[in-house]
PDB file of N, CA and C in Angstrom:
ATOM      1  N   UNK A   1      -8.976 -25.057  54.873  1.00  0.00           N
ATOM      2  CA  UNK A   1      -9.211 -24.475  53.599  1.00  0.00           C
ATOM      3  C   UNK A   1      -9.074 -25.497  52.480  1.00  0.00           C
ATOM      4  N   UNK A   2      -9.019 -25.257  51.789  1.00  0.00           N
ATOM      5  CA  UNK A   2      -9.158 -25.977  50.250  1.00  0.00           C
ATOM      6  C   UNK A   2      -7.766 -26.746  50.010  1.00  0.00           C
ATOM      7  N   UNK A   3      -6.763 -26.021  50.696  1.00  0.00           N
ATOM      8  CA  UNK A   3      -5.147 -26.301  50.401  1.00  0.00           C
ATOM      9  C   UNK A   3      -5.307 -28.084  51.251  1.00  0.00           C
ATOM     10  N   UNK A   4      -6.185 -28.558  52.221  1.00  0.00           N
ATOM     11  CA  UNK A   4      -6.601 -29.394  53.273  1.00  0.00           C
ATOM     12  C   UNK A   4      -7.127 -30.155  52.417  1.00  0.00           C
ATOM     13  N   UNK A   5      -8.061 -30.069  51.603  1.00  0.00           N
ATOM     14  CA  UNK A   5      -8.985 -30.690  51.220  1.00  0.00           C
ATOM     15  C   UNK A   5      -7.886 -31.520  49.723  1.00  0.00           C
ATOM     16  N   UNK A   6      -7.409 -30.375  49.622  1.00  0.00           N
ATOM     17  CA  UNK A   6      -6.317 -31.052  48.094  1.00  0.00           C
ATOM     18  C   UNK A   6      -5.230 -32.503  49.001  1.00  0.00           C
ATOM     19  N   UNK A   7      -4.698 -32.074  49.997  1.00  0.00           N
ATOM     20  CA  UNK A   7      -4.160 -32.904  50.934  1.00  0.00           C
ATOM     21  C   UNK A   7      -4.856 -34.258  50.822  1.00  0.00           C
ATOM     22  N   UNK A   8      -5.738 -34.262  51.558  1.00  0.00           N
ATOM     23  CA  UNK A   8      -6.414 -35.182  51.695  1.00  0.00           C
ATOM     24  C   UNK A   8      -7.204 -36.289  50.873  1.00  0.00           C
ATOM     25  N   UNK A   9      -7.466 -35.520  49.524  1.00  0.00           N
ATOM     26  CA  UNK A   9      -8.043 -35.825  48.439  1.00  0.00           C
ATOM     27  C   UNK A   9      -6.657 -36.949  47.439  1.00  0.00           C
ATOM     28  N   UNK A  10      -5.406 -36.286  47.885  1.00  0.00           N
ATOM     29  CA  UNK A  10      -4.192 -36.780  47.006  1.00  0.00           C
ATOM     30  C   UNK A  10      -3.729 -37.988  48.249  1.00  0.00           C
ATOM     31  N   UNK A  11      -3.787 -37.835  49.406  1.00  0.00           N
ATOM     32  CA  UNK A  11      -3.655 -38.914  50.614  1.00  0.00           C
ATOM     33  C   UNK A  11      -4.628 -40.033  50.008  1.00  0.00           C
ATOM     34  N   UNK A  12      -5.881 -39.858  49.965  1.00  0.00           N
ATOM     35  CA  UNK A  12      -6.679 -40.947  49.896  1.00  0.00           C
ATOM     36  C   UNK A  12      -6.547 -41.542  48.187  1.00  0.00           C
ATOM     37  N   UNK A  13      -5.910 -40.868  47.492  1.00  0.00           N
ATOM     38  CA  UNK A  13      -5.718 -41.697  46.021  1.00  0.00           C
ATOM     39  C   UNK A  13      -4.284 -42.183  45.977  1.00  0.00           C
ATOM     40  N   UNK A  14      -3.489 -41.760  46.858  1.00  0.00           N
ATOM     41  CA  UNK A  14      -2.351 -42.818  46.932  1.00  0.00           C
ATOM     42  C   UNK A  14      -2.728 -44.051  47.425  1.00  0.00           C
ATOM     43  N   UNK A  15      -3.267 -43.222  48.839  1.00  0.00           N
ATOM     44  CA  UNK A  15      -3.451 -45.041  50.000  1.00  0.00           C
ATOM     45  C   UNK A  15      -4.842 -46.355  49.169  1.00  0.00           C
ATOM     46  N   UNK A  16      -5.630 -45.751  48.088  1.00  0.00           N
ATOM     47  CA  UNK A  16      -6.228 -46.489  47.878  1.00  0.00           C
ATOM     48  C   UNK A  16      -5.386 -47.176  46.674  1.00  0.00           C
ATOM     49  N   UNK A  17      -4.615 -46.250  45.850  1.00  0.00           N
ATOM     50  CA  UNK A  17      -3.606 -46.965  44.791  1.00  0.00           C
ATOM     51  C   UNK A  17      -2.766 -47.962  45.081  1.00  0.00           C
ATOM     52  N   UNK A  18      -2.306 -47.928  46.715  1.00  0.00           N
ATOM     53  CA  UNK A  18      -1.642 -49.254  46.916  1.00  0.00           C
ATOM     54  C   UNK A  18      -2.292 -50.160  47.570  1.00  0.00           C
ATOM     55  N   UNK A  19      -3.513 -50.047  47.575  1.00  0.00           N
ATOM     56  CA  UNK A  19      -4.459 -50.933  48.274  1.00  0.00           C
ATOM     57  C   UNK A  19      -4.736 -51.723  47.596  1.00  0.00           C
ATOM     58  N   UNK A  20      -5.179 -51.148  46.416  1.00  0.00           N
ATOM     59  CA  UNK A  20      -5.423 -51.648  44.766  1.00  0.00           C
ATOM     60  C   UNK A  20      -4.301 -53.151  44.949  1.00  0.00           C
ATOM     61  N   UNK A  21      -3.201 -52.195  44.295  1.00  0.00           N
ATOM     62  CA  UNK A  21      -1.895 -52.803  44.091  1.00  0.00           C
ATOM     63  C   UNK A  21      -2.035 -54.298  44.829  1.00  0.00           C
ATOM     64  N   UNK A  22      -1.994 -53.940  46.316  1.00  0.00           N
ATOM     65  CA  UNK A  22      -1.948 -55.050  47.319  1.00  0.00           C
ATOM     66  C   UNK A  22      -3.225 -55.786  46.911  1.00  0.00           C
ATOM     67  N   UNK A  23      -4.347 -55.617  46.715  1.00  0.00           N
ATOM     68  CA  UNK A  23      -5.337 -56.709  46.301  1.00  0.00           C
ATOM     69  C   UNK A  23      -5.063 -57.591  45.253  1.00  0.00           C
ATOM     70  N   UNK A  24      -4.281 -56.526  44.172  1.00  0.00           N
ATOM     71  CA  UNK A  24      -3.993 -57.587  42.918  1.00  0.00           C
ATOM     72  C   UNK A  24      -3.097 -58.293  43.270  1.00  0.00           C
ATOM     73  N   UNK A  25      -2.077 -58.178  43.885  1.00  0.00           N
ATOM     74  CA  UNK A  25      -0.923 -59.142  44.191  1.00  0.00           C
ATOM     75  C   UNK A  25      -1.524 -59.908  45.206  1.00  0.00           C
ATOM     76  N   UNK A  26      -2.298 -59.783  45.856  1.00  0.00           N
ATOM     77  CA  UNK A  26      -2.802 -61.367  47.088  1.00  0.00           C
ATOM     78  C   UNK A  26      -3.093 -62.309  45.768  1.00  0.00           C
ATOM     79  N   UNK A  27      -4.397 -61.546  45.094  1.00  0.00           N
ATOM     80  CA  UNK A  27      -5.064 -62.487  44.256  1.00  0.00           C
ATOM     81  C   UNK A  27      -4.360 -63.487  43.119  1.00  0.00           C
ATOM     82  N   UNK A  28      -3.442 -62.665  42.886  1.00  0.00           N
ATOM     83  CA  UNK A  28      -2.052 -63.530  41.437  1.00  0.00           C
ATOM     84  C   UNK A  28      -1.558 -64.325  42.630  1.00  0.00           C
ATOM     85  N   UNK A  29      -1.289 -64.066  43.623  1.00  0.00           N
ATOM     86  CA  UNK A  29      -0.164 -64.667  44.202  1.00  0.00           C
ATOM     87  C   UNK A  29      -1.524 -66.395  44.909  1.00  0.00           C
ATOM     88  N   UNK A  30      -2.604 -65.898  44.843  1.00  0.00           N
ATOM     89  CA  UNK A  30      -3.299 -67.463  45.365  1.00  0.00           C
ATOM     90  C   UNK A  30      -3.723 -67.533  43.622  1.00  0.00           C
ATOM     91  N   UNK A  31      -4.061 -67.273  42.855  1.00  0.00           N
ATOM     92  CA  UNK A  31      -4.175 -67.914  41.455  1.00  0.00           C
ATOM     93  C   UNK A  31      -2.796 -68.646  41.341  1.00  0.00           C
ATOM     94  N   UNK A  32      -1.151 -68.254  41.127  1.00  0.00           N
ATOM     95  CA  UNK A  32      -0.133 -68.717  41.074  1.00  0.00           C
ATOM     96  C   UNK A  32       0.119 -70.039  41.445  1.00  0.00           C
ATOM     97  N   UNK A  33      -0.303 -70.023  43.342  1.00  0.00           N
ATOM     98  CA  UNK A  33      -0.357 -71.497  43.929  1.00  0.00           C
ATOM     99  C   UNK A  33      -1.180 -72.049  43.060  1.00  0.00           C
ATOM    100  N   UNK A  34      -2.453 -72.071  43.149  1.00  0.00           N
ATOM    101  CA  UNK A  34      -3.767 -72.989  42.579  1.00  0.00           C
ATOM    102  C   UNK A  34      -3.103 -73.846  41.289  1.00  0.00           C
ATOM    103  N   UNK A  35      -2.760 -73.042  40.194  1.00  0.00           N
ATOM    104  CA  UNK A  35      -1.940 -73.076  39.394  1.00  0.00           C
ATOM    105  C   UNK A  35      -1.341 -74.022  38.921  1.00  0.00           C
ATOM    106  N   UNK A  36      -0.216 -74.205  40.093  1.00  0.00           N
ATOM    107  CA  UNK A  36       1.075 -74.796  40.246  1.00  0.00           C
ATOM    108  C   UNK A  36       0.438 -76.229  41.061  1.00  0.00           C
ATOM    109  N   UNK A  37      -0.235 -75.849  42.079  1.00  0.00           N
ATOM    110  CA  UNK A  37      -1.068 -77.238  42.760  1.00  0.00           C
ATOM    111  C   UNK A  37      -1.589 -78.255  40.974  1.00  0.00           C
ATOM    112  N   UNK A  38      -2.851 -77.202  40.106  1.00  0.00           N
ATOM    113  CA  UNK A  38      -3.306 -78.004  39.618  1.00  0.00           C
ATOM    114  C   UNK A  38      -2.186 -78.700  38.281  1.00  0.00           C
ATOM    115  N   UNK A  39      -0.855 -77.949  38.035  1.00  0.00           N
ATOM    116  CA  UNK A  39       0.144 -78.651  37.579  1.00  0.00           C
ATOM    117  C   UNK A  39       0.823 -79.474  37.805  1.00  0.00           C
ATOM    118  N   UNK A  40       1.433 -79.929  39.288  1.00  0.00           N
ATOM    119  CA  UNK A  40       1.451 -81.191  39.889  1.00  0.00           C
ATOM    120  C   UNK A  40       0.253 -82.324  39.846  1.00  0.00           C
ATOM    121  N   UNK A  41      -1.058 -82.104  40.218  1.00  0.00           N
ATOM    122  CA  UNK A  41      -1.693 -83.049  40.371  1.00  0.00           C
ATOM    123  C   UNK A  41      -2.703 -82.857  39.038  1.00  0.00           C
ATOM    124  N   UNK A  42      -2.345 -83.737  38.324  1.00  0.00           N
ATOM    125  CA  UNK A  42      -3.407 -83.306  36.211  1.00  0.00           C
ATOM    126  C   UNK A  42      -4.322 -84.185  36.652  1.00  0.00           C
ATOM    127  N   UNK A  43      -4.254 -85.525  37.466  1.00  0.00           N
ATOM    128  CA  UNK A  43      -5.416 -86.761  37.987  1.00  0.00           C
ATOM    129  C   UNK A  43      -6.538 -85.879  38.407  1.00  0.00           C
ATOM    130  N   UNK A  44      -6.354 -84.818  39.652  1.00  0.00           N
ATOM    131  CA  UNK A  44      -7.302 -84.965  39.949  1.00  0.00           C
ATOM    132  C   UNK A  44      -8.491 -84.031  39.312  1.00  0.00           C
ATOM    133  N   UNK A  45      -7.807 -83.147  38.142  1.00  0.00           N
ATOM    134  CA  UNK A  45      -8.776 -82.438  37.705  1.00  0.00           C
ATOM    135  C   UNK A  45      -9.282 -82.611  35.981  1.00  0.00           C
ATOM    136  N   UNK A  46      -8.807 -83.961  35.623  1.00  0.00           N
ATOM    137  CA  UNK A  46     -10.106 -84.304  34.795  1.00  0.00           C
ATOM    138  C   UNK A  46     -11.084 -84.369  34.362  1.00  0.00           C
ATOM    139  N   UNK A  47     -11.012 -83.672  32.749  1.00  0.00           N
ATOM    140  CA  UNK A  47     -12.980 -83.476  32.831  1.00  0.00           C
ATOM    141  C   UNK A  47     -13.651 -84.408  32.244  1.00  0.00           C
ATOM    142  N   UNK A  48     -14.976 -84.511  32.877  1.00  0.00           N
ATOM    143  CA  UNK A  48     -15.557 -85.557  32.685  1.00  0.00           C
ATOM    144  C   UNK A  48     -15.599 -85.905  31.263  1.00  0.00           C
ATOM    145  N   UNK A  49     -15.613 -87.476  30.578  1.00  0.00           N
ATOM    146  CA  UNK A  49     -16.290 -87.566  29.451  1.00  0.00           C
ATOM    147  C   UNK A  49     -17.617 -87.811  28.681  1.00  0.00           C
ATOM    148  N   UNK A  50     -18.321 -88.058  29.974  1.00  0.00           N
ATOM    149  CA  UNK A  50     -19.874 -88.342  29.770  1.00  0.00           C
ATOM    150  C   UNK A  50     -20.741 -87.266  30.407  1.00  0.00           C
ATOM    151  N   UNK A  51     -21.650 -87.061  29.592  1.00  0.00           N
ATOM    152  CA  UNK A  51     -22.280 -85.619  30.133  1.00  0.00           C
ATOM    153  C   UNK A  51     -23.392 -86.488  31.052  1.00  0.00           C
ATOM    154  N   UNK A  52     -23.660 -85.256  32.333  1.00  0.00           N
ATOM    155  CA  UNK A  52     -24.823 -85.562  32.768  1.00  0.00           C
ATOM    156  C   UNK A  52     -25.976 -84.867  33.015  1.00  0.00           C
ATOM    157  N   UNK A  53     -26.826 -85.702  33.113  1.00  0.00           N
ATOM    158  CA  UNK A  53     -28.115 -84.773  32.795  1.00  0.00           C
ATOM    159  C   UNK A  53     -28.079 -84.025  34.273  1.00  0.00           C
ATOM    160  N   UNK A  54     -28.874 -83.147  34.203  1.00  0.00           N
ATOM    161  CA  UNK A  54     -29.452 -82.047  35.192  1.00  0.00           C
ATOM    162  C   UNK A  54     -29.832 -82.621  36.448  1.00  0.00           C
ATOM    163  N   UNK A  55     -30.681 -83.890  36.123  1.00  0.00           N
ATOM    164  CA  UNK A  55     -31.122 -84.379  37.389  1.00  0.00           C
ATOM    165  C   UNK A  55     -30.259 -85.142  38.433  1.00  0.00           C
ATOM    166  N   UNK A  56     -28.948 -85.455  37.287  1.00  0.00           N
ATOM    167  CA  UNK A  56     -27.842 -85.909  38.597  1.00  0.00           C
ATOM    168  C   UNK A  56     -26.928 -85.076  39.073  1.00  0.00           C
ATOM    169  N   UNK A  57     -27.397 -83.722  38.424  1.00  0.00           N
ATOM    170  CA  UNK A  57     -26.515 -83.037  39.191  1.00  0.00           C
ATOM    171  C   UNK A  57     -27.521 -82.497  40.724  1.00  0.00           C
ATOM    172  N   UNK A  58     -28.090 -82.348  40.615  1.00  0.00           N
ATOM    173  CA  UNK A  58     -29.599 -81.919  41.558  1.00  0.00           C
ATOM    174  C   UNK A  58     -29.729 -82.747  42.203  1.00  0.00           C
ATOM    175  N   UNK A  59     -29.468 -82.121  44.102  1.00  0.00           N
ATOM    176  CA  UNK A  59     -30.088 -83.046  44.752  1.00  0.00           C
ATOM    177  C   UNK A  59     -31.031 -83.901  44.988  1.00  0.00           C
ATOM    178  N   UNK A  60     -32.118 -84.639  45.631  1.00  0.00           N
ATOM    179  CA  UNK A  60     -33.141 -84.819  44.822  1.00  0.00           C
ATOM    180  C   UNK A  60     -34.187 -83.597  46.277  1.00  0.00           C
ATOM    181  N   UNK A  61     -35.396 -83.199  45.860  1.00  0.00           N
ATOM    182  CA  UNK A  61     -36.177 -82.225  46.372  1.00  0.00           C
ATOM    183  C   UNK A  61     -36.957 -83.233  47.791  1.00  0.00           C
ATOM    184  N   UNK A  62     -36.748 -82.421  48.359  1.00  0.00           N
ATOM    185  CA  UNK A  62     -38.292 -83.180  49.589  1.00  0.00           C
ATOM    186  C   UNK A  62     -38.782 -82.088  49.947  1.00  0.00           C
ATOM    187  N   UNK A  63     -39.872 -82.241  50.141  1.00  0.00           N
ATOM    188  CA  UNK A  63     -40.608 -80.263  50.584  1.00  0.00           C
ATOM    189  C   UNK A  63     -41.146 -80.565  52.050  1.00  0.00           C
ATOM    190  N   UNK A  64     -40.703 -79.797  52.818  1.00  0.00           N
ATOM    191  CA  UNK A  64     -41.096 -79.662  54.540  1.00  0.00           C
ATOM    192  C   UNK A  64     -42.873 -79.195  54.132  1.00  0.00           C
ATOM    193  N   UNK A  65     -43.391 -80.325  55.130  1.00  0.00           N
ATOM    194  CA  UNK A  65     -44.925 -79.804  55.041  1.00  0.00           C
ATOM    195  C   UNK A  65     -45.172 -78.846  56.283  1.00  0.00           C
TER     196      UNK A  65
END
């Protein structure tokens, strides 16, 4: 009956509320490391000071005949 359906309806908005929960905390918790990695090491993430054009960022093209 309906009394089932309320059950089930309040089951599946808990278990997805801590699912939630648990996704946001994986994700802070690997942003946190990254973080803390790129606070120890400032060398290696330097931004560039010379811009480059498009074409060095682009592999260069060969087309399969």
């Amino acid at each position: 009956g309906i009394h089932r359906q309320v059950l089930l309806a309040t089951l599946g908005c808990v278990v997805g509320y801590h699912l939630v929960k648990r996704a946001e905390y994986m994700h802070a918790k690997v942003d946190r490391e990254l973080f803390e990695y790129i606070r120890h090491h400032p060398g290696d993430f330097q931004p560039s000071t010379e811009k480059k054009r498009i074409g060095q960022l682009l592999e260069d093209f060969h087309p399969i005949h």
